[in-house]
PDB file of N, CA and C in Angstrom:
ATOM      1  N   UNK A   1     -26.057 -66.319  -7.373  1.00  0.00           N
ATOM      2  CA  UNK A   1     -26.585 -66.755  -6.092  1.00  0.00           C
ATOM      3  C   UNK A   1     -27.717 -65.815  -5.692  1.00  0.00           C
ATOM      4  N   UNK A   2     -28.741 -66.484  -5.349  1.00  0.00           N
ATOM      5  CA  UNK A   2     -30.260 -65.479  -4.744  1.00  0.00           C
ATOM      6  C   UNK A   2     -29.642 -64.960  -3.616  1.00  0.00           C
ATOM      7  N   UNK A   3     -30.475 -63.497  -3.685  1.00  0.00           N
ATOM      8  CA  UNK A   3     -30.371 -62.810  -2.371  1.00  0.00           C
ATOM      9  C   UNK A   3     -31.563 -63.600  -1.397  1.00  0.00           C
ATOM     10  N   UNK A   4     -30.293 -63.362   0.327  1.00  0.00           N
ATOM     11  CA  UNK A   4     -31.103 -64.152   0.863  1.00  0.00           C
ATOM     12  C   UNK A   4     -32.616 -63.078   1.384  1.00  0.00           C
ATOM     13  N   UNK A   5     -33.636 -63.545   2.115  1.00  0.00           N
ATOM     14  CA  UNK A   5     -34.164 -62.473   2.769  1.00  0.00           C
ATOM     15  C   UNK A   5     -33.976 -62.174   3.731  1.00  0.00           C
ATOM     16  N   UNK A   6     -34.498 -61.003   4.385  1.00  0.00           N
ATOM     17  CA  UNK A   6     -34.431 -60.542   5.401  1.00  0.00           C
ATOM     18  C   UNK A   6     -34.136 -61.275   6.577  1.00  0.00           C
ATOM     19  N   UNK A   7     -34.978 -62.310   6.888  1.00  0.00           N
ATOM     20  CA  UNK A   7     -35.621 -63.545   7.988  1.00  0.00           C
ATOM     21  C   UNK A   7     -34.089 -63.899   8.214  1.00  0.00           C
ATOM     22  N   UNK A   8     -34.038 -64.403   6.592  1.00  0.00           N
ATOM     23  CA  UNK A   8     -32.130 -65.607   6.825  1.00  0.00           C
ATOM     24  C   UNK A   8     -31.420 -64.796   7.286  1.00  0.00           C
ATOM     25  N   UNK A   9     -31.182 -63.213   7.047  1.00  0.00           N
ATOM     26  CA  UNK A   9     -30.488 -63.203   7.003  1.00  0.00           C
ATOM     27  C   UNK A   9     -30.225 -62.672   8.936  1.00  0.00           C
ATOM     28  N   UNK A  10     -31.134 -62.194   9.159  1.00  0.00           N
ATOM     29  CA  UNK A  10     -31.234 -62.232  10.332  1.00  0.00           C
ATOM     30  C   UNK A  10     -30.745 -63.397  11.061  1.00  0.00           C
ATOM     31  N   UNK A  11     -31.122 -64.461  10.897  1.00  0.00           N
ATOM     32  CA  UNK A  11     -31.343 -65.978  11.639  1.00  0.00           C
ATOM     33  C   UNK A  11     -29.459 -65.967  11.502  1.00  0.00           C
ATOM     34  N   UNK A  12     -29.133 -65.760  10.357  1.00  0.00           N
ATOM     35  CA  UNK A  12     -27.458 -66.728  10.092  1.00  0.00           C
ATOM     36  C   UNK A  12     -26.895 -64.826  10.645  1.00  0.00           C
ATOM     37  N   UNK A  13     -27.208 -63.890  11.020  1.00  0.00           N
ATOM     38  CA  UNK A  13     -26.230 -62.885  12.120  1.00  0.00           C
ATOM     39  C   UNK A  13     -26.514 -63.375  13.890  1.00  0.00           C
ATOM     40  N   UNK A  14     -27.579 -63.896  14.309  1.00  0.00           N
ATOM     41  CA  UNK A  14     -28.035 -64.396  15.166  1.00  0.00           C
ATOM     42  C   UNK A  14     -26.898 -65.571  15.500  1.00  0.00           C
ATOM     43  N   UNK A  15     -26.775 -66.579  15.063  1.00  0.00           N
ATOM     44  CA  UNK A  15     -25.976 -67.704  14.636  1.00  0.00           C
ATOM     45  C   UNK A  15     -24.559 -67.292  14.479  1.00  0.00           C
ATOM     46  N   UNK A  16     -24.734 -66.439  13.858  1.00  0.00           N
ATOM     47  CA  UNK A  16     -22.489 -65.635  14.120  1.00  0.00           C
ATOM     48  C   UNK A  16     -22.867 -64.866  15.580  1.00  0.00           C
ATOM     49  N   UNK A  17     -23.310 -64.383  15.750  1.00  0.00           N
ATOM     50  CA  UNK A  17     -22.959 -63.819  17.478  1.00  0.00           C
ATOM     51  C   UNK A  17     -22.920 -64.846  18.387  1.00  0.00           C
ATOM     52  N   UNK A  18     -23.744 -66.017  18.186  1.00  0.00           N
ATOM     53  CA  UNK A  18     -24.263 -66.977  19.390  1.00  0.00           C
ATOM     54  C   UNK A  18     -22.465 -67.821  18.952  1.00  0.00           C
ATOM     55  N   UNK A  19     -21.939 -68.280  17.840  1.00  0.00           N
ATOM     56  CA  UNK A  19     -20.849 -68.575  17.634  1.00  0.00           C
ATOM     57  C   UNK A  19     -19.546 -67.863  18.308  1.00  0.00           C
ATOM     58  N   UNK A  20     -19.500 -66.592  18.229  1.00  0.00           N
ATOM     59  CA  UNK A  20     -18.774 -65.282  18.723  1.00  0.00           C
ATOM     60  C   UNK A  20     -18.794 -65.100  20.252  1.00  0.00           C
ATOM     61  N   UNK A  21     -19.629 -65.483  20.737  1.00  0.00           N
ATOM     62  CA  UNK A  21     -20.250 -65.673  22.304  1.00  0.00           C
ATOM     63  C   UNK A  21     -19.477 -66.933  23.228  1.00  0.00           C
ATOM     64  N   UNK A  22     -19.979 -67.884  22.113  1.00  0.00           N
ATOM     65  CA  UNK A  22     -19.090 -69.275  22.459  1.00  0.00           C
ATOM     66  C   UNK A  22     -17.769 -68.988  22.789  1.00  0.00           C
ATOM     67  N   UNK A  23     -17.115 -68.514  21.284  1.00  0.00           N
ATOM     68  CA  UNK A  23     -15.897 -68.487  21.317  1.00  0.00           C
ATOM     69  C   UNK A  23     -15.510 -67.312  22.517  1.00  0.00           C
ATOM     70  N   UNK A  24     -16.042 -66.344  22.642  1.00  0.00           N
ATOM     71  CA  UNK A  24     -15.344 -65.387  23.723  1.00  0.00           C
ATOM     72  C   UNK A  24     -15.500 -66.259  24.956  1.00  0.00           C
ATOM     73  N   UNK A  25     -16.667 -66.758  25.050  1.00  0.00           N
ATOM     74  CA  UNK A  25     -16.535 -67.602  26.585  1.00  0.00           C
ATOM     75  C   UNK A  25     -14.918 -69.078  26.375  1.00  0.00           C
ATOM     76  N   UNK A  26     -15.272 -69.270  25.598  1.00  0.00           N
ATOM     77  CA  UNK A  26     -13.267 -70.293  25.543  1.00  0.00           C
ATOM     78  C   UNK A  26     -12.022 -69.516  25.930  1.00  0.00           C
ATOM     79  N   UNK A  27     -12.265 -68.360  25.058  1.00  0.00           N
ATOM     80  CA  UNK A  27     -10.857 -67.816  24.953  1.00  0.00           C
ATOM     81  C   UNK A  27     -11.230 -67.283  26.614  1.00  0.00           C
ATOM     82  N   UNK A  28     -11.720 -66.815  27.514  1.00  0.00           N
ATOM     83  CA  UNK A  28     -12.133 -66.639  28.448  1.00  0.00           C
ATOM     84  C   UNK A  28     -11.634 -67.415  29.708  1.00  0.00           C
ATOM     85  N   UNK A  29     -12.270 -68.615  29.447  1.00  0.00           N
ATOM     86  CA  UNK A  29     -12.162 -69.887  30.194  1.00  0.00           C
ATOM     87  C   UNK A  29     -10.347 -70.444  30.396  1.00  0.00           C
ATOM     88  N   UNK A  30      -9.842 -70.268  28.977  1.00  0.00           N
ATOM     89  CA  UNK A  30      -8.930 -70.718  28.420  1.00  0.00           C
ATOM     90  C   UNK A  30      -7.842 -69.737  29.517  1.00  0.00           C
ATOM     91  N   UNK A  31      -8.040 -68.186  29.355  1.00  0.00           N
ATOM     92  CA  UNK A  31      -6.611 -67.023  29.811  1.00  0.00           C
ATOM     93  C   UNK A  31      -7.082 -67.539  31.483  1.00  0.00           C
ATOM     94  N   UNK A  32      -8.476 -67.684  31.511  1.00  0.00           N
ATOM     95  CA  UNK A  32      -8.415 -68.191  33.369  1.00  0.00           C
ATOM     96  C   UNK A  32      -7.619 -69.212  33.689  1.00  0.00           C
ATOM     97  N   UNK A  33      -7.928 -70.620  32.537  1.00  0.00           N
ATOM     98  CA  UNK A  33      -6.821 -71.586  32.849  1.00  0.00           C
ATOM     99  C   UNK A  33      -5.283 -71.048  33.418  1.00  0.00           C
ATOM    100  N   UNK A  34      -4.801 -71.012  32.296  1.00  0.00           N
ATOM    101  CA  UNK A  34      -3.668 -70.729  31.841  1.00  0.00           C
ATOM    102  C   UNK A  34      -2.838 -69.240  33.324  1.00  0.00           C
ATOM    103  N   UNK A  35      -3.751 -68.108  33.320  1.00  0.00           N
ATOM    104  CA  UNK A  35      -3.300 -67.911  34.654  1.00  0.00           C
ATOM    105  C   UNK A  35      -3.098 -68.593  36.162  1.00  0.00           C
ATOM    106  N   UNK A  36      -4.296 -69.397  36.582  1.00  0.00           N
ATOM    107  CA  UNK A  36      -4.240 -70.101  37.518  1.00  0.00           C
ATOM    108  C   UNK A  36      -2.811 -71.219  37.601  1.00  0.00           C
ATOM    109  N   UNK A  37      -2.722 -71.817  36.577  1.00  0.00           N
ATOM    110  CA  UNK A  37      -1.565 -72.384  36.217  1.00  0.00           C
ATOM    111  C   UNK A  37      -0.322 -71.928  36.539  1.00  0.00           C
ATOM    112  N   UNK A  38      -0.192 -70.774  35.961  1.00  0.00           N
ATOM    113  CA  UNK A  38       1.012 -69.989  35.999  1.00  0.00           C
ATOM    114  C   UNK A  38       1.149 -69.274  37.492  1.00  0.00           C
ATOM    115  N   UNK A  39       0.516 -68.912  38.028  1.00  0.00           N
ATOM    116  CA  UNK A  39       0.180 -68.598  39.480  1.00  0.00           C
ATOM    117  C   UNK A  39       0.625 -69.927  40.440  1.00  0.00           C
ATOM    118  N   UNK A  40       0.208 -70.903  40.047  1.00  0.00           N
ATOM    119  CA  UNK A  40       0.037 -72.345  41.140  1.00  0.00           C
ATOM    120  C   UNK A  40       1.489 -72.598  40.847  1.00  0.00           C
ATOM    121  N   UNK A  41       2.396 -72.570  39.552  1.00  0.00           N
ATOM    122  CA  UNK A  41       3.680 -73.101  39.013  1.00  0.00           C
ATOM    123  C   UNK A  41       4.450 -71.894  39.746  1.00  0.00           C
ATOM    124  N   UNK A  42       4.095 -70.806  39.670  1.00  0.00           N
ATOM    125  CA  UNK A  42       5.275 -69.450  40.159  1.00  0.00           C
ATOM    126  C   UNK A  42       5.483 -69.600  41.246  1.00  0.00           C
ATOM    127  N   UNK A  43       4.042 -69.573  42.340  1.00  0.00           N
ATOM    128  CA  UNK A  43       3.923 -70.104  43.505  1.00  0.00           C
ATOM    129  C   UNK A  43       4.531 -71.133  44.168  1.00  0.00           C
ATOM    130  N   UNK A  44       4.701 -72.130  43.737  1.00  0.00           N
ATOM    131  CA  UNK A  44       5.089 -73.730  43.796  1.00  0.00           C
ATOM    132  C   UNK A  44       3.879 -74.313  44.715  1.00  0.00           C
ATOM    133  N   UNK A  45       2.596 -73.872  44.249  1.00  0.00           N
ATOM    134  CA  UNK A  45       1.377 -74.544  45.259  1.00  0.00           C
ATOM    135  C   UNK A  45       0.753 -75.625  44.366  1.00  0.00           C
ATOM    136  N   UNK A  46       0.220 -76.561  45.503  1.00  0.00           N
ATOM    137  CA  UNK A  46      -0.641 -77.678  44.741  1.00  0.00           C
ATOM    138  C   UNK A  46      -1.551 -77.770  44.811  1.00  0.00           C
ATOM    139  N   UNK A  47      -1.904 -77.356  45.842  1.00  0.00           N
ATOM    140  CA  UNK A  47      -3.642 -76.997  46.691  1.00  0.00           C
ATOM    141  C   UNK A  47      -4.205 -76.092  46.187  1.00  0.00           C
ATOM    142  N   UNK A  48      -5.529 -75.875  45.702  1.00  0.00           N
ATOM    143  CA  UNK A  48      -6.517 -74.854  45.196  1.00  0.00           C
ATOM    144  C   UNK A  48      -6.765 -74.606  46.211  1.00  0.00           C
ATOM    145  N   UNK A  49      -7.415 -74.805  47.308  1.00  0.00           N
ATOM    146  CA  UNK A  49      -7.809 -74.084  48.520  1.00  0.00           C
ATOM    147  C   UNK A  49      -6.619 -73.255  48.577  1.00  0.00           C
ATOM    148  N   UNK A  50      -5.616 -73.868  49.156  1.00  0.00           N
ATOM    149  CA  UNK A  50      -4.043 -72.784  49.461  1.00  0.00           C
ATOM    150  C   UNK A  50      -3.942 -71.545  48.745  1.00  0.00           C
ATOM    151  N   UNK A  51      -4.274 -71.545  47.828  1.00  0.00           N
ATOM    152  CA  UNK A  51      -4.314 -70.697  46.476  1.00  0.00           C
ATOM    153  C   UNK A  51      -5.121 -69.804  46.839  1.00  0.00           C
ATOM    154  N   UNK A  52      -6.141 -70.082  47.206  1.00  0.00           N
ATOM    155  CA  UNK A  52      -7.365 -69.728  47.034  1.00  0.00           C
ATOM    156  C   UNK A  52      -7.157 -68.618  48.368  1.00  0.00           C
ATOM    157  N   UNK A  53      -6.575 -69.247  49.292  1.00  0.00           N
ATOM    158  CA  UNK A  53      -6.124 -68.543  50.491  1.00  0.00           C
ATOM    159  C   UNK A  53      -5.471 -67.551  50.791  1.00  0.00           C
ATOM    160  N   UNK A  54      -4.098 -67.635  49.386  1.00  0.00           N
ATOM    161  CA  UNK A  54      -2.789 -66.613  49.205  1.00  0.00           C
ATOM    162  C   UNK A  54      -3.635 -66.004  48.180  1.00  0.00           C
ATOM    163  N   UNK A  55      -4.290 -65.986  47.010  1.00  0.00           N
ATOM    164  CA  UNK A  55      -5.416 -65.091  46.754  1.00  0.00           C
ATOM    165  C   UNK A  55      -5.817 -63.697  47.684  1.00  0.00           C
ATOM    166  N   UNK A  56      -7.072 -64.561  48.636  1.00  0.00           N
ATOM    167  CA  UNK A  56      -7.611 -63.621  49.459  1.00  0.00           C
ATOM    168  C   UNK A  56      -6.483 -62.775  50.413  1.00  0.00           C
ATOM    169  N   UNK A  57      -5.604 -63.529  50.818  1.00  0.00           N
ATOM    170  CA  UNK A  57      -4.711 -63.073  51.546  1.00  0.00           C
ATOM    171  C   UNK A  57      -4.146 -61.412  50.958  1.00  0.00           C
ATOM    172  N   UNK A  58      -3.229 -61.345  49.755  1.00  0.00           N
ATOM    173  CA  UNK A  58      -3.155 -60.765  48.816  1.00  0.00           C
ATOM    174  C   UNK A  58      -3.541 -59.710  47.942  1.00  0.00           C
ATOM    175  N   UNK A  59      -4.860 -60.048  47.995  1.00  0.00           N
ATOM    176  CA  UNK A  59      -5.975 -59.227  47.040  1.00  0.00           C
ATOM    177  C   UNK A  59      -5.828 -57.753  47.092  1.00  0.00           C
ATOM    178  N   UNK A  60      -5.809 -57.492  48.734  1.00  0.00           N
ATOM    179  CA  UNK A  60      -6.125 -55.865  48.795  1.00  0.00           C
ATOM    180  C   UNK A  60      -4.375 -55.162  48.241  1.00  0.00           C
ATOM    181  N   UNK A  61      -3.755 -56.007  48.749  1.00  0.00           N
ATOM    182  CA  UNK A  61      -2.386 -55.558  48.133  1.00  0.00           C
ATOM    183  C   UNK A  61      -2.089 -55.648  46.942  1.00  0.00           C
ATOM    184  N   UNK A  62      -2.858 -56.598  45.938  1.00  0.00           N
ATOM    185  CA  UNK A  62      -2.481 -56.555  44.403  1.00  0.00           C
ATOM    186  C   UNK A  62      -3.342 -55.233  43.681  1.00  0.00           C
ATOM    187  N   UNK A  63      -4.345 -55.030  45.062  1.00  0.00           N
ATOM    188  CA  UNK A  63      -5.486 -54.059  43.847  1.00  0.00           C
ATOM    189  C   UNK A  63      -4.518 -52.375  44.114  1.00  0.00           C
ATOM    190  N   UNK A  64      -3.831 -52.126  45.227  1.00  0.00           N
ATOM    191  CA  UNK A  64      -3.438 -50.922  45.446  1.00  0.00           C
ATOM    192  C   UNK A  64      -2.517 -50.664  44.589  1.00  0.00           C
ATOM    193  N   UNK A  65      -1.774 -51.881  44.145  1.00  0.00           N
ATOM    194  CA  UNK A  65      -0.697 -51.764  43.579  1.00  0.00           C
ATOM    195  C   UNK A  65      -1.131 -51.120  42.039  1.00  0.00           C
ATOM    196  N   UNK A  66      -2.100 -51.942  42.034  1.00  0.00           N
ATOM    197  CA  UNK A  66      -2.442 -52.124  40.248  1.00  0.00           C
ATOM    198  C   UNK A  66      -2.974 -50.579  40.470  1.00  0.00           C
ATOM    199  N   UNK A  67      -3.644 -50.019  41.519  1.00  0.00           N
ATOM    200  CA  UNK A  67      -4.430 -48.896  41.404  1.00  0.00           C
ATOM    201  C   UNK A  67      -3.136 -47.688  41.048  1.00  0.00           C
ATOM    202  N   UNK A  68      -1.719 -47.756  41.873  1.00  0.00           N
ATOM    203  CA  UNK A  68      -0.640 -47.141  42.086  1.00  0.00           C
ATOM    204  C   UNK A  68      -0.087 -47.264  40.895  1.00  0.00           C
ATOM    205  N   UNK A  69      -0.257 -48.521  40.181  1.00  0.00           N
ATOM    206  CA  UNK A  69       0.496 -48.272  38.375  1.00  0.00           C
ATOM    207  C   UNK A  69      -0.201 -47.624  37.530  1.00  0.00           C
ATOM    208  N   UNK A  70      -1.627 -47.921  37.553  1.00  0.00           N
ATOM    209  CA  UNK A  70      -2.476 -47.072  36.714  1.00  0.00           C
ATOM    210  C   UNK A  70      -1.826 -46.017  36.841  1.00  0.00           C
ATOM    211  N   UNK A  71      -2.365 -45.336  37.960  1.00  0.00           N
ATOM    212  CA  UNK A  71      -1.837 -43.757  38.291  1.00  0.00           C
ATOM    213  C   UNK A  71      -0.574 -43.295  37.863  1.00  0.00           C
ATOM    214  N   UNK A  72       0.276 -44.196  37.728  1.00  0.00           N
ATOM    215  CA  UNK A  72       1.429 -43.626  37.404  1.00  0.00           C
ATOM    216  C   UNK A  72       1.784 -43.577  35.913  1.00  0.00           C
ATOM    217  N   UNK A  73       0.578 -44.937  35.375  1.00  0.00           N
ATOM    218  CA  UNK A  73       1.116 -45.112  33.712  1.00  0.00           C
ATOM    219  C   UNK A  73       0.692 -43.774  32.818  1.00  0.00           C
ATOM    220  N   UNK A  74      -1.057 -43.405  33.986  1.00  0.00           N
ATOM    221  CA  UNK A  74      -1.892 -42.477  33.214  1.00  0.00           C
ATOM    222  C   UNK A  74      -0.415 -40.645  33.516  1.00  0.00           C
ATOM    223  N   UNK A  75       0.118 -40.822  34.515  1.00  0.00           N
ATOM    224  CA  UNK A  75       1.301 -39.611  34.802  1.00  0.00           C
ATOM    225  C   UNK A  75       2.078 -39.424  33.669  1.00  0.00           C
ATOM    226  N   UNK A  76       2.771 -40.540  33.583  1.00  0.00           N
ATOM    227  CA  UNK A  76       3.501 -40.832  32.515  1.00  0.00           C
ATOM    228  C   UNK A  76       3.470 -39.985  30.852  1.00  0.00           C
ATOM    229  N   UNK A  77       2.187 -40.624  30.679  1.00  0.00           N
ATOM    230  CA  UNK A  77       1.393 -40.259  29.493  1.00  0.00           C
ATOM    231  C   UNK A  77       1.497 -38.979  29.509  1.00  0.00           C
ATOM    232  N   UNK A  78       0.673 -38.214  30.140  1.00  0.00           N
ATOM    233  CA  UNK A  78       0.201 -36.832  30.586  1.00  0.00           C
ATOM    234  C   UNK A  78       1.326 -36.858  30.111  1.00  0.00           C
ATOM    235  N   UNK A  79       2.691 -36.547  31.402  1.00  0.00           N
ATOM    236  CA  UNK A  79       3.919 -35.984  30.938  1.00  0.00           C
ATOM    237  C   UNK A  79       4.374 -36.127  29.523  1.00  0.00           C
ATOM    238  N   UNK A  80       4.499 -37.120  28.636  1.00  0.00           N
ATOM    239  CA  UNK A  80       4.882 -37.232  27.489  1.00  0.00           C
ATOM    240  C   UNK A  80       3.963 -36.168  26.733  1.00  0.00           C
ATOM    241  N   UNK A  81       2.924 -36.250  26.705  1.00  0.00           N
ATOM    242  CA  UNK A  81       2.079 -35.464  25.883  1.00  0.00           C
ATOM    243  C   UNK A  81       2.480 -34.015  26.041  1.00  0.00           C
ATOM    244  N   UNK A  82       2.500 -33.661  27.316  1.00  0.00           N
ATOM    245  CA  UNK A  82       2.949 -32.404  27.590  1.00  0.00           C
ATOM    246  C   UNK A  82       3.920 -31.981  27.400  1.00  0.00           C
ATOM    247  N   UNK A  83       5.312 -32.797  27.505  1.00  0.00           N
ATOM    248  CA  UNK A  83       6.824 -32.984  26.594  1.00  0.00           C
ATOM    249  C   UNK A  83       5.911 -32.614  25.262  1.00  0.00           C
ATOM    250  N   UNK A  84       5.855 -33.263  24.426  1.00  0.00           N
ATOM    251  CA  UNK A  84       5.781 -33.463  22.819  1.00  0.00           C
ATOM    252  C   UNK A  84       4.503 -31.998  22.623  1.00  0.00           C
ATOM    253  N   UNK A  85       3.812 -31.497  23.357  1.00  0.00           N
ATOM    254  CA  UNK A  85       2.934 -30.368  22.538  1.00  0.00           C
ATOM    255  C   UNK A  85       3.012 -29.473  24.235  1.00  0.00           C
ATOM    256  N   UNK A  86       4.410 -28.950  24.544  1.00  0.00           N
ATOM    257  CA  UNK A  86       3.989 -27.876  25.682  1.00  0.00           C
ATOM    258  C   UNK A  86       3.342 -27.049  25.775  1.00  0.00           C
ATOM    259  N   UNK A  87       2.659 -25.966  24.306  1.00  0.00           N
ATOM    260  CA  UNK A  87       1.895 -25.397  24.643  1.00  0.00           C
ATOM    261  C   UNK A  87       0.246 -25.541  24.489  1.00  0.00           C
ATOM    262  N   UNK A  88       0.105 -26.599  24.352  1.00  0.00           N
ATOM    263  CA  UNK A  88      -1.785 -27.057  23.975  1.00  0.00           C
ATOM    264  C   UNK A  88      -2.261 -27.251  22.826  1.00  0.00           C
ATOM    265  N   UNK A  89      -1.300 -27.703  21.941  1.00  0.00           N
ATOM    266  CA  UNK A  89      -2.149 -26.515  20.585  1.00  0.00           C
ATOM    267  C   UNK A  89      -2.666 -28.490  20.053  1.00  0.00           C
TER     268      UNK A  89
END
């Protein structure tokens, strides 16, 4: 098989990213589905506005929380590390 040149080969890596792009925007589109879903079903809501409402409603309380687990997952860690090598080395 000929080597391709330069040009092709450029053109067909161009063509796998723009493919790669696609696909990240699906799988994307797709975990948004699929949460909203699972949110509207946990919820027992039918209304997107409603949603949309217990959302905003919500928000500042889901972000403290998430901010309060970080903090605690990154504690966690620390501590283990510091368990498993107490003196630095």
């Amino acid at each position: 098989m000929p080597k391709k040149n330069t040009k092709d080969q450029i053109v067909d890596i161009e063509e796998q990213i723009r493919r790669l792009r696609e696909k990240q925007k699906r799988i994307l589109t797709n975990s948004q589905k699929e949460i909203g879903k699972h949110l509207m079903e946990s919820w027992e809501i039918e209304d997107v506005e409603e949603a949309k409402a217990l959302i905003e409603t919500f928000k500042d309380q889901v972000i403290s929380l998430k901010e309060v687990s970080s903090s605690t997952t990154e504690n966690m860690e620390r501590n283990k590390a510091d368990f498993i090598n107490p003196i630095g080395e």
